[in-house]
Structures are given as C-alpha cells and as structure tokens.
C-alpha atoms as a PDB file:
ATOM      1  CA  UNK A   1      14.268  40.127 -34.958  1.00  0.00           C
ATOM      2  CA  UNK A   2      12.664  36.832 -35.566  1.00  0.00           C
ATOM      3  CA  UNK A   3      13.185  33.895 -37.338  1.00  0.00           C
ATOM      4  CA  UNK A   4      15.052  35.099 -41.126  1.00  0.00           C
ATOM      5  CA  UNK A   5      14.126  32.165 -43.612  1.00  0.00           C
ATOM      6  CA  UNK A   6      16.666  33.011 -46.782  1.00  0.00           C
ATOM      7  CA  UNK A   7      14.613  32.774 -49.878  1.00  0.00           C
ATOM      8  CA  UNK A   8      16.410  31.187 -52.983  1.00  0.00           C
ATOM      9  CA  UNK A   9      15.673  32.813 -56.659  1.00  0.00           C
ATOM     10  CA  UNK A  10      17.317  34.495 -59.187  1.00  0.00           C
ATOM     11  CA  UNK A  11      20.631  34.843 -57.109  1.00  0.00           C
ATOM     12  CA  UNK A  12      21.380  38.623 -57.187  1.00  0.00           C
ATOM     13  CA  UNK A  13      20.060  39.662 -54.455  1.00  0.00           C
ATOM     14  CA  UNK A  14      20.131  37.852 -50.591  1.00  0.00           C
ATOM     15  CA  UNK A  15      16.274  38.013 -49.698  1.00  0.00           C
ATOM     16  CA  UNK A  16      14.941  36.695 -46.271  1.00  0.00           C
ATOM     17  CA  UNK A  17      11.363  36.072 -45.122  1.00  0.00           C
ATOM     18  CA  UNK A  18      10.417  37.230 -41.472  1.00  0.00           C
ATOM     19  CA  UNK A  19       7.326  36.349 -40.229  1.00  0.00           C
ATOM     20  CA  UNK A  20       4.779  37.482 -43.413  1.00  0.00           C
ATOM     21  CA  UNK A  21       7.112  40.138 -44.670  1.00  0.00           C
ATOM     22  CA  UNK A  22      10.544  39.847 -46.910  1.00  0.00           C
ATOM     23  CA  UNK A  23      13.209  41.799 -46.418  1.00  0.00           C
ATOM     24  CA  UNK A  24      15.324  42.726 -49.615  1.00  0.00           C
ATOM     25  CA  UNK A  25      18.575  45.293 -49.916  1.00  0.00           C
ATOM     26  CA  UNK A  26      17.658  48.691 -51.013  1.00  0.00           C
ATOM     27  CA  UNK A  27      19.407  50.834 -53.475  1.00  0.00           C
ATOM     28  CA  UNK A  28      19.212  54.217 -54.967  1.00  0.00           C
ATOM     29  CA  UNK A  29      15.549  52.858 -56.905  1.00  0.00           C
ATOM     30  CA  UNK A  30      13.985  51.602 -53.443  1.00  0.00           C
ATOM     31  CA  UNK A  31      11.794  54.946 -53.008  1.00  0.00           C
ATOM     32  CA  UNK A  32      11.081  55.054 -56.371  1.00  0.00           C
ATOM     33  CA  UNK A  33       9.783  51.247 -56.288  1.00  0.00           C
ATOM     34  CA  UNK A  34       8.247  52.254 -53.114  1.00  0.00           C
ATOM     35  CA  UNK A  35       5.824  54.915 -55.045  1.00  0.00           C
ATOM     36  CA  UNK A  36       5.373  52.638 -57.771  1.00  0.00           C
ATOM     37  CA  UNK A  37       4.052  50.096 -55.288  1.00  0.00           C
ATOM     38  CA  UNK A  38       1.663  52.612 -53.217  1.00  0.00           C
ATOM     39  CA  UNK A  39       0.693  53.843 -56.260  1.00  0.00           C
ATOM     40  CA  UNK A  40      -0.428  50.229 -57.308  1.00  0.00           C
ATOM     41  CA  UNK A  41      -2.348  49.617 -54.211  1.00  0.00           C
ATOM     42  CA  UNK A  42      -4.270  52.747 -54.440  1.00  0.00           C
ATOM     43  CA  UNK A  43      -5.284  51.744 -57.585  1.00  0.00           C
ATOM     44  CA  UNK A  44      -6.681  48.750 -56.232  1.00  0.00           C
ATOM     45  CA  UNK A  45      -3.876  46.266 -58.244  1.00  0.00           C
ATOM     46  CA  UNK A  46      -3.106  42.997 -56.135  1.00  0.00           C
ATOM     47  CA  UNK A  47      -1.117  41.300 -58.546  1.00  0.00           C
ATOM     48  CA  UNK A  48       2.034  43.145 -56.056  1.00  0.00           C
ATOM     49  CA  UNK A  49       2.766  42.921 -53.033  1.00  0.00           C
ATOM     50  CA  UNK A  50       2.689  45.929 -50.386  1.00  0.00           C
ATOM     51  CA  UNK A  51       6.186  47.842 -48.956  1.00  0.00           C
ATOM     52  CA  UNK A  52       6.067  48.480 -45.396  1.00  0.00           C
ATOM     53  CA  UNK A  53       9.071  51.100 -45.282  1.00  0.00           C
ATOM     54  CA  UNK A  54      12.750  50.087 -44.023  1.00  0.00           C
ATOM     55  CA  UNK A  55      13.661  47.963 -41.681  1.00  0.00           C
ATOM     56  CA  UNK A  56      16.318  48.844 -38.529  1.00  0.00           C
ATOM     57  CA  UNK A  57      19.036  47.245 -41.215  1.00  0.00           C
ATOM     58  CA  UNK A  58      18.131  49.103 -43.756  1.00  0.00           C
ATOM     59  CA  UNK A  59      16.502  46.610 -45.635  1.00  0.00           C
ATOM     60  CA  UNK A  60      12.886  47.192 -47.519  1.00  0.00           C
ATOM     61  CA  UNK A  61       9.918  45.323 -45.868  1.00  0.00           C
ATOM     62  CA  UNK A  62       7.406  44.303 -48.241  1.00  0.00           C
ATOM     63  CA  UNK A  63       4.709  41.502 -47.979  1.00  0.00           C
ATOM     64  CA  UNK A  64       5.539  38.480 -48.609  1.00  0.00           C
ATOM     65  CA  UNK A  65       2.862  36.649 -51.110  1.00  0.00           C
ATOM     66  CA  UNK A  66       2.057  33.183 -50.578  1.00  0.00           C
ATOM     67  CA  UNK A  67       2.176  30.505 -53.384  1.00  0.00           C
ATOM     68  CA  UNK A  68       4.735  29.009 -55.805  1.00  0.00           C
ATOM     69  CA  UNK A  69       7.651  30.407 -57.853  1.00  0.00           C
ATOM     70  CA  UNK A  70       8.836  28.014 -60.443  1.00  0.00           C
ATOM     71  CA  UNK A  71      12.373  27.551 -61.325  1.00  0.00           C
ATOM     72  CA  UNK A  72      14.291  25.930 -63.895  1.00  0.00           C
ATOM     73  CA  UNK A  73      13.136  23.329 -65.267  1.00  0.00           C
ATOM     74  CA  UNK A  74       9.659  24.696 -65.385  1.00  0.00           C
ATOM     75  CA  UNK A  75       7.423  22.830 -64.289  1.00  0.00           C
ATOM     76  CA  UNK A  76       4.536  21.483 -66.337  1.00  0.00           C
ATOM     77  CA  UNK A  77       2.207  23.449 -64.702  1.00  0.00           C
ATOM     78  CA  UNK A  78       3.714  26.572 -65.501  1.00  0.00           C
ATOM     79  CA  UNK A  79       3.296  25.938 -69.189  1.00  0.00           C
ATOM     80  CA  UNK A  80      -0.186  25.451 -69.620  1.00  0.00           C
ATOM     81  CA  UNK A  81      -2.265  27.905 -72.320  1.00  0.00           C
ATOM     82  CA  UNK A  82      -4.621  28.615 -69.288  1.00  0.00           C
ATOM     83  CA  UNK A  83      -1.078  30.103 -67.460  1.00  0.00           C
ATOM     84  CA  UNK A  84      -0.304  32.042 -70.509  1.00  0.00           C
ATOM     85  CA  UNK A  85      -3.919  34.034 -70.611  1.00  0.00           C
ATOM     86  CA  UNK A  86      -3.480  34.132 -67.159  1.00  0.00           C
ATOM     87  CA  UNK A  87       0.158  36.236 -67.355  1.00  0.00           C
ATOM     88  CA  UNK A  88      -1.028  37.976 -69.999  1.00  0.00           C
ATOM     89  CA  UNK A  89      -4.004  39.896 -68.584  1.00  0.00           C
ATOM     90  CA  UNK A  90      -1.765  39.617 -65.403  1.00  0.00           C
ATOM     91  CA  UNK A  91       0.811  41.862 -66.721  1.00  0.00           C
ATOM     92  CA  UNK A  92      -2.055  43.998 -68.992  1.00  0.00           C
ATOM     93  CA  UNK A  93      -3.700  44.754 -65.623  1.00  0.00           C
ATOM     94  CA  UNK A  94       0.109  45.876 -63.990  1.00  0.00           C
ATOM     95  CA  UNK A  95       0.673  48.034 -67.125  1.00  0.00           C
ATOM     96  CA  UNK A  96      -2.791  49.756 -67.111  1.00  0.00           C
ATOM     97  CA  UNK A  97      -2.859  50.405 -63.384  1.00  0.00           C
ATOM     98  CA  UNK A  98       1.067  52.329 -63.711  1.00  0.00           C
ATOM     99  CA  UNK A  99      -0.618  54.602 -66.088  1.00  0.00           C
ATOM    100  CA  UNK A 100      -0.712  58.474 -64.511  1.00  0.00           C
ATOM    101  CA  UNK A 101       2.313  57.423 -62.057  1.00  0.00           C
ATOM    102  CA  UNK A 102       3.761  60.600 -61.540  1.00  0.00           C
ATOM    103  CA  UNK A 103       7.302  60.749 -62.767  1.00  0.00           C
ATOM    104  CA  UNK A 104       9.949  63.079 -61.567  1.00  0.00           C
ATOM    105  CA  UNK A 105      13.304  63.614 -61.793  1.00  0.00           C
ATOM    106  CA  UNK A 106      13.938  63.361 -58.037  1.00  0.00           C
ATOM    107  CA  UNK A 107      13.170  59.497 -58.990  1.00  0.00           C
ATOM    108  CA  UNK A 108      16.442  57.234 -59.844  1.00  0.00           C
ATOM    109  CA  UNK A 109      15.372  53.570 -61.330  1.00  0.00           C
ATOM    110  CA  UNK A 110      17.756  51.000 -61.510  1.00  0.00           C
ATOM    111  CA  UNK A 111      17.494  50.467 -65.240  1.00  0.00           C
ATOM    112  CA  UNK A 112      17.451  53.748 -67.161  1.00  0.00           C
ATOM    113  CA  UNK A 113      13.916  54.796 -68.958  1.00  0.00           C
ATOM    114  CA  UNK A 114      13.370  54.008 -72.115  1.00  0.00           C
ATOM    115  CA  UNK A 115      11.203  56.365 -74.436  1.00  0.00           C
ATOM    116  CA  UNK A 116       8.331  56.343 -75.173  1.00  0.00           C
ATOM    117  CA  UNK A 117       7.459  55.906 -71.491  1.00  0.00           C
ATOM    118  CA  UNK A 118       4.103  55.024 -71.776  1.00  0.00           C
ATOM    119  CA  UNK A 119       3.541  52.423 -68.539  1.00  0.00           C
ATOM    120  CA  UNK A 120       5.814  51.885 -65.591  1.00  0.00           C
ATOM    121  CA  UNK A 121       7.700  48.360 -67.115  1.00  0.00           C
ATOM    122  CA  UNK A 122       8.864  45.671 -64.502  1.00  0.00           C
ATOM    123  CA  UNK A 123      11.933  45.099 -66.083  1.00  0.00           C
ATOM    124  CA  UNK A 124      11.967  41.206 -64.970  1.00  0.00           C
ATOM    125  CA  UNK A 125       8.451  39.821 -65.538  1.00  0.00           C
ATOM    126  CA  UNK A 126       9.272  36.110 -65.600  1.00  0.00           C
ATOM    127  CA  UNK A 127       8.639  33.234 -64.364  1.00  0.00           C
ATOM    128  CA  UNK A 128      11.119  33.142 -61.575  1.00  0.00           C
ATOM    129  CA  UNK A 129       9.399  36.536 -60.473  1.00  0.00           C
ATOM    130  CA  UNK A 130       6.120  35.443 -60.545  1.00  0.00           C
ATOM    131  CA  UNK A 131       4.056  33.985 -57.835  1.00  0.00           C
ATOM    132  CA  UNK A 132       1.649  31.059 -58.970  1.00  0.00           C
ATOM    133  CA  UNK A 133      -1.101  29.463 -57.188  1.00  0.00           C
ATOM    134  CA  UNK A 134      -3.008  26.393 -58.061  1.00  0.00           C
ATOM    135  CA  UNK A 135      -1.252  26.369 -61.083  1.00  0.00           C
ATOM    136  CA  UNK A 136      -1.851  30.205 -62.092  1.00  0.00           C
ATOM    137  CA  UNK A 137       0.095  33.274 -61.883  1.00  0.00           C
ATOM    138  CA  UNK A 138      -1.619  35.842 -59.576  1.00  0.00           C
ATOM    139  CA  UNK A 139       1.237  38.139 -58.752  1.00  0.00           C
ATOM    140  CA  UNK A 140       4.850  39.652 -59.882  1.00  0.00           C
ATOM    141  CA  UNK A 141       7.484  40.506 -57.213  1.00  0.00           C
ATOM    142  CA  UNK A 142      10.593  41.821 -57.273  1.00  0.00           C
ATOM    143  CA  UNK A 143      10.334  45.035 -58.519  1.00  0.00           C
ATOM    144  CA  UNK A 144      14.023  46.382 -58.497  1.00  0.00           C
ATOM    145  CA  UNK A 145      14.331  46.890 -62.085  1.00  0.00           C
ATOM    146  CA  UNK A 146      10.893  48.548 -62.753  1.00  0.00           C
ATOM    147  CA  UNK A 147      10.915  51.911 -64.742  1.00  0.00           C
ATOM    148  CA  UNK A 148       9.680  53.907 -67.269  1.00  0.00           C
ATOM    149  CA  UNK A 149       9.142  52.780 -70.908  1.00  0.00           C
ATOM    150  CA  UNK A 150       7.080  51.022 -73.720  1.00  0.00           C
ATOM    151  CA  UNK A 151       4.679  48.229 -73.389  1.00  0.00           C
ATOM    152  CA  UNK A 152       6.449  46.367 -75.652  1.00  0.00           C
ATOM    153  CA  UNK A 153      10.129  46.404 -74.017  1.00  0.00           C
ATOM    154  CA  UNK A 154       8.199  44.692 -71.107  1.00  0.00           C
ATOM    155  CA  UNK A 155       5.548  42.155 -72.994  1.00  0.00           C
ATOM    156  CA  UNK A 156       8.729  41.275 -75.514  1.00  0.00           C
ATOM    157  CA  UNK A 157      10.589  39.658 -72.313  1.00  0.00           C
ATOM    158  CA  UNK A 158       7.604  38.204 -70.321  1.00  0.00           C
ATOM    159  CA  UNK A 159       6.532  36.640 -73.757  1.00  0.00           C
ATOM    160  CA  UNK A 160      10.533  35.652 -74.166  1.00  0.00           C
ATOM    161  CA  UNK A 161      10.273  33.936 -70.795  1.00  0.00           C
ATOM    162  CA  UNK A 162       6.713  32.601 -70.079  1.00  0.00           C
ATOM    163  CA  UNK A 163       5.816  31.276 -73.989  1.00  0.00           C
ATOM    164  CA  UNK A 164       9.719  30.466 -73.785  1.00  0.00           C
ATOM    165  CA  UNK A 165      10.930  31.579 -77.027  1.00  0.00           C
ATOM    166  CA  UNK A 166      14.455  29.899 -76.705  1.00  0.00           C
ATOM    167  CA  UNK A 167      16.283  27.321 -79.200  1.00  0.00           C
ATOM    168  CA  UNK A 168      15.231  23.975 -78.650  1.00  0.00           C
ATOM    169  CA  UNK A 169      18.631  23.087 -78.061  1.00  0.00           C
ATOM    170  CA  UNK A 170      18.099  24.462 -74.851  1.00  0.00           C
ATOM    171  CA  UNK A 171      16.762  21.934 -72.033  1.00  0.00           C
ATOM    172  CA  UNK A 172      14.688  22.750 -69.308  1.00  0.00           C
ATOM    173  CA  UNK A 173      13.252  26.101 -70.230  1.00  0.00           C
ATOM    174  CA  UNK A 174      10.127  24.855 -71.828  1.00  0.00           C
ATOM    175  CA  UNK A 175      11.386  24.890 -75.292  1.00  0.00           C
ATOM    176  CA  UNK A 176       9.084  23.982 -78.384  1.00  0.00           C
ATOM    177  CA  UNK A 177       9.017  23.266 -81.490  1.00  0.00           C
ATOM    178  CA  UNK A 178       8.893  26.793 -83.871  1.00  0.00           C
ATOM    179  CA  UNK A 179       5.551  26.239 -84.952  1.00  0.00           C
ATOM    180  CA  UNK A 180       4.148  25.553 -80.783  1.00  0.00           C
ATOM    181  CA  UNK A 181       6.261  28.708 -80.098  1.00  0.00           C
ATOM    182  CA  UNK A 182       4.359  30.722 -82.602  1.00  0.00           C
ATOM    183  CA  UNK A 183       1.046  29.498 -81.479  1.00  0.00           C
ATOM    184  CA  UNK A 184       1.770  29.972 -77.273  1.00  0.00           C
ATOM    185  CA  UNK A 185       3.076  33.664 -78.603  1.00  0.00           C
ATOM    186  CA  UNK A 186      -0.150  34.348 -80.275  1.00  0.00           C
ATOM    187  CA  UNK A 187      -2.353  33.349 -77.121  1.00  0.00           C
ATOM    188  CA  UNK A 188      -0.110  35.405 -75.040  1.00  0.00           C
ATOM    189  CA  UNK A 189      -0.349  38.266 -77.036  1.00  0.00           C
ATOM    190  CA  UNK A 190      -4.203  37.811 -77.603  1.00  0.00           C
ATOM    191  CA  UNK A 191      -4.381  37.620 -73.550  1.00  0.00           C
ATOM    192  CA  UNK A 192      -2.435  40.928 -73.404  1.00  0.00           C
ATOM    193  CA  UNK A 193      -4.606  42.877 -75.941  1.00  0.00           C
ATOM    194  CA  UNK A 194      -1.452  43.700 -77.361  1.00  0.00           C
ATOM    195  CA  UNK A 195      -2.032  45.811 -80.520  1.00  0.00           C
ATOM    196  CA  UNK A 196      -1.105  45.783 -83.662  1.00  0.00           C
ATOM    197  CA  UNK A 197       2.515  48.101 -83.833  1.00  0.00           C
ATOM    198  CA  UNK A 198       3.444  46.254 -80.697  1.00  0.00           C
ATOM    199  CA  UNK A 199       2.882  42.926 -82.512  1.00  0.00           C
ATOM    200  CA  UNK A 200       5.008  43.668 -85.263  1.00  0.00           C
ATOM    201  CA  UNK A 201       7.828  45.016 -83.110  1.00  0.00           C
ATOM    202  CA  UNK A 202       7.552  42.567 -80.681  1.00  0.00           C
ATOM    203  CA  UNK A 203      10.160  39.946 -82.249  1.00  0.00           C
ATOM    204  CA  UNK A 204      12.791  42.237 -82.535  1.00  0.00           C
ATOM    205  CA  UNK A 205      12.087  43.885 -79.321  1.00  0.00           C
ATOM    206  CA  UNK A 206      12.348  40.705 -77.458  1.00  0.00           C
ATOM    207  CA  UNK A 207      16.312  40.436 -79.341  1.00  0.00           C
ATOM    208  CA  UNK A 208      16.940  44.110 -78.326  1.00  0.00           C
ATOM    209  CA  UNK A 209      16.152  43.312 -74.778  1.00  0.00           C
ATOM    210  CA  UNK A 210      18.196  40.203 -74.856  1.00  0.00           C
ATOM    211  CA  UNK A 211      21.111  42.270 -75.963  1.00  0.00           C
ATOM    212  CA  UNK A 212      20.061  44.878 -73.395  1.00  0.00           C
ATOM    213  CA  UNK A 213      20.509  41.730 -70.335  1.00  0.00           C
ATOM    214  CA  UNK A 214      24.290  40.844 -71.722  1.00  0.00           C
ATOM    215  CA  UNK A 215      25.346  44.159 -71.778  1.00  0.00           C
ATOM    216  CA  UNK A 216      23.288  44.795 -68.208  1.00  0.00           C
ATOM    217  CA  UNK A 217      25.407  42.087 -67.035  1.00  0.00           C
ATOM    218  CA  UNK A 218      28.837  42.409 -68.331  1.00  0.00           C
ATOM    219  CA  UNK A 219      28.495  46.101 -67.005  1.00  0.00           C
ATOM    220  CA  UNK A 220      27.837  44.938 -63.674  1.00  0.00           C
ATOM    221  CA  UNK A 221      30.299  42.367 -63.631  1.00  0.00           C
ATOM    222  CA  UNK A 222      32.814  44.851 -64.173  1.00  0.00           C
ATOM    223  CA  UNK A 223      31.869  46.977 -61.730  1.00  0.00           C
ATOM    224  CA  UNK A 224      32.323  44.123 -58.980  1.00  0.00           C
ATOM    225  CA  UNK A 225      29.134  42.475 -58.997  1.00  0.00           C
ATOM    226  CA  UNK A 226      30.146  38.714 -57.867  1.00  0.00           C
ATOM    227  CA  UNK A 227      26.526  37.687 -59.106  1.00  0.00           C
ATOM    228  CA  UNK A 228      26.697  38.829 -62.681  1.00  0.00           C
ATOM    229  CA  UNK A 229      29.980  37.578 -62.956  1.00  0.00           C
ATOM    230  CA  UNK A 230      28.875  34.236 -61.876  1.00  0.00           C
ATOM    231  CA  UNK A 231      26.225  34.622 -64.643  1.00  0.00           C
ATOM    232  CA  UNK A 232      28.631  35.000 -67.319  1.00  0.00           C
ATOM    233  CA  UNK A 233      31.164  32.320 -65.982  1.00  0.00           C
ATOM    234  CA  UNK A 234      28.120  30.111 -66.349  1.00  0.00           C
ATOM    235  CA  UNK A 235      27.254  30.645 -69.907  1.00  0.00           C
ATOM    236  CA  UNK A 236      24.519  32.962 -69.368  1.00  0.00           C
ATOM    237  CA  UNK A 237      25.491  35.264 -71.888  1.00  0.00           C
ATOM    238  CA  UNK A 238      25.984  32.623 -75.032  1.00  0.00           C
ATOM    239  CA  UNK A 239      22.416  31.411 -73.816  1.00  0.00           C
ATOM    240  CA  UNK A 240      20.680  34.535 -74.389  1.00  0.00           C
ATOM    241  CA  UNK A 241      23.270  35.193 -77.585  1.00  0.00           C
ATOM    242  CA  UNK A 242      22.032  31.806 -78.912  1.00  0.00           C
ATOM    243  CA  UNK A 243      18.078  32.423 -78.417  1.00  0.00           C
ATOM    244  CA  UNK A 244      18.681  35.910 -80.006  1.00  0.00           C
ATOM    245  CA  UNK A 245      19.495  33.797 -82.773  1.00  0.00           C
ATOM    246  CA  UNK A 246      16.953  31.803 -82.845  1.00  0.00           C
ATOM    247  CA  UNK A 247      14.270  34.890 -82.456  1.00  0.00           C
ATOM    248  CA  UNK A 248      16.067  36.282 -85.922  1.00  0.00           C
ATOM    249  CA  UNK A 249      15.842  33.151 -87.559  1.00  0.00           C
ATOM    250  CA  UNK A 250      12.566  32.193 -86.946  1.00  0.00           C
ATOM    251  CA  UNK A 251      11.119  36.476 -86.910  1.00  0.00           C
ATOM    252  CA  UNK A 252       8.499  35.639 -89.743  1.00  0.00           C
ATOM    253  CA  UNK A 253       6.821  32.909 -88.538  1.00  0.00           C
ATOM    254  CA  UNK A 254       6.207  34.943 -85.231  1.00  0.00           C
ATOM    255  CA  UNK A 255       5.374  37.545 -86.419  1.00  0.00           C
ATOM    256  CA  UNK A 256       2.798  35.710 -88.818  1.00  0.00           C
ATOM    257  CA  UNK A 257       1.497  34.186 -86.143  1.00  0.00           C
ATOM    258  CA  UNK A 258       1.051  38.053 -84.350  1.00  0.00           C
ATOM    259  CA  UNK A 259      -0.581  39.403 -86.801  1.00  0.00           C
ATOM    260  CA  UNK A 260      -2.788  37.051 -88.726  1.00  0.00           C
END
C-alpha cells in the first residue's frame, strides 16, 4: 500500500488519501452510495467524485477531488454572493441528476428516507463537505448520509450552513446581521430555483433538521459512538439548540425575504 496521508474534517470518520484516491470505512449504506455515485456519473454530474469498489481492508476507494475544503472559521472566500449562486445551482444540478435513481428495498441508507422522496438528498451538504476551487464550490463529497427525501430537507441545511443562518452570538461561522441573513438566503434560494412551497417551508425545515442532527447525535452517542459523544461534550448540541432559536425568532423576515 502506499503512502496513507490522514485527511482532517468533520471528525467522524478516519479518512486517508492514497495516491489520487481516498479511502473511507464502509457501512451497511456503502453499496447504496456506491449506486448513487455510478448513477451520477452516468448522468454526466461531476460535482462527485467516482467510487472505485473496496479496497483489500475493506475500505471504499473513491477519487479524491483536488481543491479546498474550508473549515471553521470560514474563510472570507467562502462567503462571497458569487459562492452562494455557485452552491446553489451546485446542489440544483446534484438534485436534478438523482432524479429516476432506482430505489429498492435491498438498499439500506444511513439516515432513514424521508417522504416525499422526490431527489436522492446528501444529508451533509456543507461547507466542510464541499470542495472549492479558486474560491468556488465545484463539488460535494462525503456521501455517507445521502438518501431519499424532499428537496427541501436538503436545501434547508445547505442554506443553514453556506448563507450561515446561526445567532450572531456565534463566532466564526460567518454570522450576520438578520437583515444580511435574509438577503444571502434569498440569493441562495434564487440560485437553487427553489419554488415557491419549498420557500415557505424552508425556515421551519431548516429547525426540523436541526432537531433531526441532536437527536442523530445523542442516538449515536449512546450507542458507543466516541465521535458524537465528543460532539455533545463540546456543546454541539446547545449550538444547534441556540440557532434553532434564532431561525424561530427571526421565521418572518426569512421567509419575507423568500417569497417577495
């Protein structure tokens, strides 16, 4: 085997790069991310990279894509509008291209479906799973927590993350003030084409799947899972709790700003 460079992110998983391939644990999902992802290259998506099977440690082998992945604190080039119409036609073109993925029951996914099922959803599009280049996203990774649902359980988050929708209190995550919120959400939303029941939903969505993460990892932690744990000994959990707040506090003016 040559060279394993371990690649530092969002801590859950221990990922190495070998040569121009990562290697990543697999779990009950793996084939099921595996179709997803053959399924995106026939349809001619890059913004993914390519599996190449299982390794002789029973790891997956995908491609590893070349560029930047920002971390916290973002950094400024991360933040621009021309990022956020960038992610958002990013993550329109994912969505659109997961459309007629044949789903069976043969698949498991490591988040459960959520109905309607109308795209494949990443389950994670963030920043910290998004590879940027010159200053622009060009592709998602990490695919582990992909499955079926709405568009909106999916934009809700990446909007959550990338406009960064969190209490100013917060340092480091991009934070604005309310009224630069509502604006970045709007040009995010316009870059998705996102229409007009999603845009009224989206707010409370975006809380929904917030509350979704805590319980995500307070269920894991129980079951033994040393990362999630670490998560929650950290604070994550009051974070998200406190930018729920601020999402149900502040739901008018974003949602004015939707659908105006």
């Amino acid at each position: 085997m040559a060279d394993e460079e371990v690649l530092t992110g969002g801590g859950v998983n221990h990922v190495v790069r070998v040569g121009d391939t990562v290697r990543r644990p697999a779990g009950a999902w793996t084939p099921a991310v595996h179709a997803l992802l053959g399924h995106l290259e026939a349809r001619g998506f890059d913004g993914a990279p390519r599996c190449h099977g299982i390794d002789a440690e029973g790891r997956e082998i995908l491609d590893f894509v070349p560029g930047d992945v920002p971390s916290y604190p973002l950094p400024e080039w991360a933040l621009t509008d021309e990022a956020l119409v960038a992610v958002g036609a990013l993550l329109r073109g994912y969505h659109d291209a997961t459309v007629g993925f044949p789903i069976h029951g043969d698949f498991s996914w490591y988040l459960p479906p959520v109905a309607p099922a109308e795209v494949i959803c990443h389950g994670d599009a963030a920043t910290y799973n998004c590879v940027f280049r010159e200053g622009l996203p060009v592709a998602f990774i990490d695919f582990d927590t992909a499955h079926p649902g709405p568009r909106v359980w999916d934009v809700s988050y990446a909007a959550y993350r990338f406009v960064s929708l969190s209490d100013s209190r917060h340092e480091g995550v991009g934070s604005w003030p309310v009224e630069e919120q509502a604006r970045r959400l709007r040009v995010f939303a316009d870059a998705y084409g996102l229409g007009d029941t999603d845009r009224r939903a989206l707010v409370s969505t975006a809380r929904a799947r917030l509350d979704h993460l805590i319980r995500l990892m307070y269920d894991q932690a129980a079951a033994g899972n040393e990362a999630f744990a670490s998560h929650i000994a950290r604070g994550d959990d009051h974070f998200y709790r406190t930018d729920m707040a601020h999402l149900a506090r502040h739901e008018a003016t974003f949602r004015s700003a939707l659908t105006a």
